[in-house]
C-alpha atoms as a PDB file:
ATOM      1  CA  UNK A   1     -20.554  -0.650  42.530  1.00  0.00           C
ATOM      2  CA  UNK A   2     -16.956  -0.468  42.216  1.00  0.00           C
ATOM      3  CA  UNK A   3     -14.632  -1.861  45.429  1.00  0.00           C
ATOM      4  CA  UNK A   4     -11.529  -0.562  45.663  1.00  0.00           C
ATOM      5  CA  UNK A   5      -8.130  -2.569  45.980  1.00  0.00           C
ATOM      6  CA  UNK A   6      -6.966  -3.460  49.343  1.00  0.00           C
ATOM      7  CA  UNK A   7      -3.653  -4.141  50.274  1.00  0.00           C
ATOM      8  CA  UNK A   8      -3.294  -7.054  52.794  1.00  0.00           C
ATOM      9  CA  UNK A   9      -1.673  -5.311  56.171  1.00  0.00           C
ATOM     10  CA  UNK A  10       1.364  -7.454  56.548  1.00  0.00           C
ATOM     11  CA  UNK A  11       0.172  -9.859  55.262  1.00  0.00           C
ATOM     12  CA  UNK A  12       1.915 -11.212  51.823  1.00  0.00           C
ATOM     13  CA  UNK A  13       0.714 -13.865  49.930  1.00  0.00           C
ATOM     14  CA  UNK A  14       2.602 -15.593  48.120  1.00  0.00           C
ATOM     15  CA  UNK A  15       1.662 -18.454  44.971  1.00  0.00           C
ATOM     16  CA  UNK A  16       2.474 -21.596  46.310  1.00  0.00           C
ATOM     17  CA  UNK A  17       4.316 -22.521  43.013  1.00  0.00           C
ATOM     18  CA  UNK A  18       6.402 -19.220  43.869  1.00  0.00           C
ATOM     19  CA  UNK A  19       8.345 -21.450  46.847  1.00  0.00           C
ATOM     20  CA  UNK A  20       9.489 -19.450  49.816  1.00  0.00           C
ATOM     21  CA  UNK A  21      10.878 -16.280  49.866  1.00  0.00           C
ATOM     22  CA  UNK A  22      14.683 -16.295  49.157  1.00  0.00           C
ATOM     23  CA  UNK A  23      16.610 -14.119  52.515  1.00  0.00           C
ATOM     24  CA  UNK A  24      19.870 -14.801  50.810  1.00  0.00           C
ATOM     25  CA  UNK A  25      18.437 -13.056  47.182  1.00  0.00           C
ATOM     26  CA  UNK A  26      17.930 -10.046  49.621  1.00  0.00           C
ATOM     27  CA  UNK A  27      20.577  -9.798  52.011  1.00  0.00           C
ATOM     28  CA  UNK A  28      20.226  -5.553  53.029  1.00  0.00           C
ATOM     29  CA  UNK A  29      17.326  -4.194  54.401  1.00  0.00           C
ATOM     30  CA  UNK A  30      15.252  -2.235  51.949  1.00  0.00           C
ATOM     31  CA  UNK A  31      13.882   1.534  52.206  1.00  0.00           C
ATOM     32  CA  UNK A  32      12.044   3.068  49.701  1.00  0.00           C
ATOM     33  CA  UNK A  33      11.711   6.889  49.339  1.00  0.00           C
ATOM     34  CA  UNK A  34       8.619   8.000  48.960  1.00  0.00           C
ATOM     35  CA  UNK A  35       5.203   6.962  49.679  1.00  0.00           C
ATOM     36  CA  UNK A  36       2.891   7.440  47.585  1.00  0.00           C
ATOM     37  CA  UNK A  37       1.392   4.808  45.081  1.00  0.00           C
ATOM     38  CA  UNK A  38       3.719   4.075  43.145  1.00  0.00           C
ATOM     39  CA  UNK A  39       6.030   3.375  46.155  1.00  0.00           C
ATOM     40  CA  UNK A  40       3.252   1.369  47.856  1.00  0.00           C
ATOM     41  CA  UNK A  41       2.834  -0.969  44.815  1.00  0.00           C
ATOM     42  CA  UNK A  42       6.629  -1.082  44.651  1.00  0.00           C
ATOM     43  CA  UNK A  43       6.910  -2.080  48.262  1.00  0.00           C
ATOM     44  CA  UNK A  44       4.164  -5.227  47.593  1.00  0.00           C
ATOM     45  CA  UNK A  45       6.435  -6.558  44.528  1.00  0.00           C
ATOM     46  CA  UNK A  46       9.425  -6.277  46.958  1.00  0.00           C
ATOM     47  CA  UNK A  47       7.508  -8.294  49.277  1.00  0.00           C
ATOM     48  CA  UNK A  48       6.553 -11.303  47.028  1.00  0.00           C
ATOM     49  CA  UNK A  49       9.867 -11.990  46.406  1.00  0.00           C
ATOM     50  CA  UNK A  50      11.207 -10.983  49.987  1.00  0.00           C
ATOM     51  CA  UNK A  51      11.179 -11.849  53.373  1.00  0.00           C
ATOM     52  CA  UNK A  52       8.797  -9.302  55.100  1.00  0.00           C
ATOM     53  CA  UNK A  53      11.402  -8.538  57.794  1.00  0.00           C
ATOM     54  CA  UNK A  54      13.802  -7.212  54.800  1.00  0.00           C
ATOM     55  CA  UNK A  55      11.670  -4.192  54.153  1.00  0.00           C
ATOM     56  CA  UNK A  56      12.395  -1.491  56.855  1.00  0.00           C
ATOM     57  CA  UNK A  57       9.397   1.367  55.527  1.00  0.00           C
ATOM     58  CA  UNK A  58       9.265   4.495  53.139  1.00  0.00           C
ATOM     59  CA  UNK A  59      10.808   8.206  53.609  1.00  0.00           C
ATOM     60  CA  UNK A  60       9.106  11.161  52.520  1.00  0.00           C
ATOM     61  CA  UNK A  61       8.785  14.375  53.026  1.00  0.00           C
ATOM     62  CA  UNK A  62       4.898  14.795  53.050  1.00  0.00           C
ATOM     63  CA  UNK A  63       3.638  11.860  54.343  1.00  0.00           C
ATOM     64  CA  UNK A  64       3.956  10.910  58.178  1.00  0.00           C
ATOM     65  CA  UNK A  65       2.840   7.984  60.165  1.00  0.00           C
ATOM     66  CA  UNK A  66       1.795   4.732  58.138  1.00  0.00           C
ATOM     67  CA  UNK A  67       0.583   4.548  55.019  1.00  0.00           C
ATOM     68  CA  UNK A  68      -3.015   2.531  54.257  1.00  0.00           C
ATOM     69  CA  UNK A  69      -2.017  -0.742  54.365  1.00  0.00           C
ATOM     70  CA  UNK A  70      -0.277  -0.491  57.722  1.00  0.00           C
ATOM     71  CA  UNK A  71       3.399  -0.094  56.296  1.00  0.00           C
ATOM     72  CA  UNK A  72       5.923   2.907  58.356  1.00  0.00           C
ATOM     73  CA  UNK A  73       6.885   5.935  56.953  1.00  0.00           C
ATOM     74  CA  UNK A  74       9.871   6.400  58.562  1.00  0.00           C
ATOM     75  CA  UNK A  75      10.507  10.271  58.473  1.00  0.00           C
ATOM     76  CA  UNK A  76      11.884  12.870  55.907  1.00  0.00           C
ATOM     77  CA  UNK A  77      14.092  11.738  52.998  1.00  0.00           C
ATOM     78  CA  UNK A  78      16.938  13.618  55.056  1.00  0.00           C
ATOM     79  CA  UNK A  79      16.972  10.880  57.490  1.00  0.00           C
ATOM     80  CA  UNK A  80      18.489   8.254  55.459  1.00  0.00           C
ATOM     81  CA  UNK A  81      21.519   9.101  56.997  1.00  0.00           C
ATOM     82  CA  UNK A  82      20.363   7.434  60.171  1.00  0.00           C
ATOM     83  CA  UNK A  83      19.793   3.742  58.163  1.00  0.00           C
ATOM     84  CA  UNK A  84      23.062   3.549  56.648  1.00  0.00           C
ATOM     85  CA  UNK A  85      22.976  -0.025  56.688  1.00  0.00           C
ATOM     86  CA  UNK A  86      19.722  -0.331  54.230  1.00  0.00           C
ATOM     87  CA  UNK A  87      19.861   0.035  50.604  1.00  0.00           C
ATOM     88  CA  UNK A  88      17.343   2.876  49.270  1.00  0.00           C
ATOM     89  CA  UNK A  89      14.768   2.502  46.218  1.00  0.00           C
ATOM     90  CA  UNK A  90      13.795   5.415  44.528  1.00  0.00           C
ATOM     91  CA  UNK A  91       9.754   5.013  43.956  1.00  0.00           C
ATOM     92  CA  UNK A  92       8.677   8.751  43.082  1.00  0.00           C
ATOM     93  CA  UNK A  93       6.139   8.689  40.094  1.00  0.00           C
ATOM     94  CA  UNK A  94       6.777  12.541  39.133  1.00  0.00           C
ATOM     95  CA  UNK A  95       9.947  12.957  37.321  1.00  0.00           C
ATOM     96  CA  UNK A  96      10.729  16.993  38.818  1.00  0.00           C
ATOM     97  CA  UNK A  97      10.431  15.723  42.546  1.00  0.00           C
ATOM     98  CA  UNK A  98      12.490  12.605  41.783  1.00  0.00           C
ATOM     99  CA  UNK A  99      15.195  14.572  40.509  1.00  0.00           C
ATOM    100  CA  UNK A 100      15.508  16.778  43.310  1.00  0.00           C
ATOM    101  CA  UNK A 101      15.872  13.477  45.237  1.00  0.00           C
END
């Protein structure tokens, strides 16, 4: 039988050899738009190199709430204008929708 992948809820793992995460490597909060897979796995590489308070959640337009591992979706991509202060990572898999973004 086959188990599936499960992402740690907040809680980020990092190798020891890896050192702590840098703050000053990441110094804006990060968003990414979308939230799908692709975004989620982006979001987990973010996280192994960042500290967890420097990643704010995902916007999308289809997905509400959290997303499996616990993470926020944060509302529709036309919100960004209300986090002005984080930068924004495009993480949509299809290429039609991410033009249109």
């Amino acid at each position: 039988m086959h188990r599936a992948f499960e992402y740690p809820r907040f809680e980020y793992r990092r190798p020891p050899e890896m050192g702590a995460p840098d703050a000053g490597r990441h110094p804006h909060p990060l968003i990414i738009v979308g939230a799908g897979g692709h975004a989620r796995e982006t979001a987990y590489a973010f996280l192994l190199s960042a500290p967890a308070d420097r990643f704010i959640g995902f916007l999308d337009d289809r997905a509400t709430g959290s997303t499996p591992e616990g993470w926020p979706i944060l509302g529709s991509i036309d919100s960004a204008r209300s986090h002005l202060s984080a930068r924004f990572l495009v993480a949509i898999n299809d290429p039609r929708t991410r033009r249109t973004v």
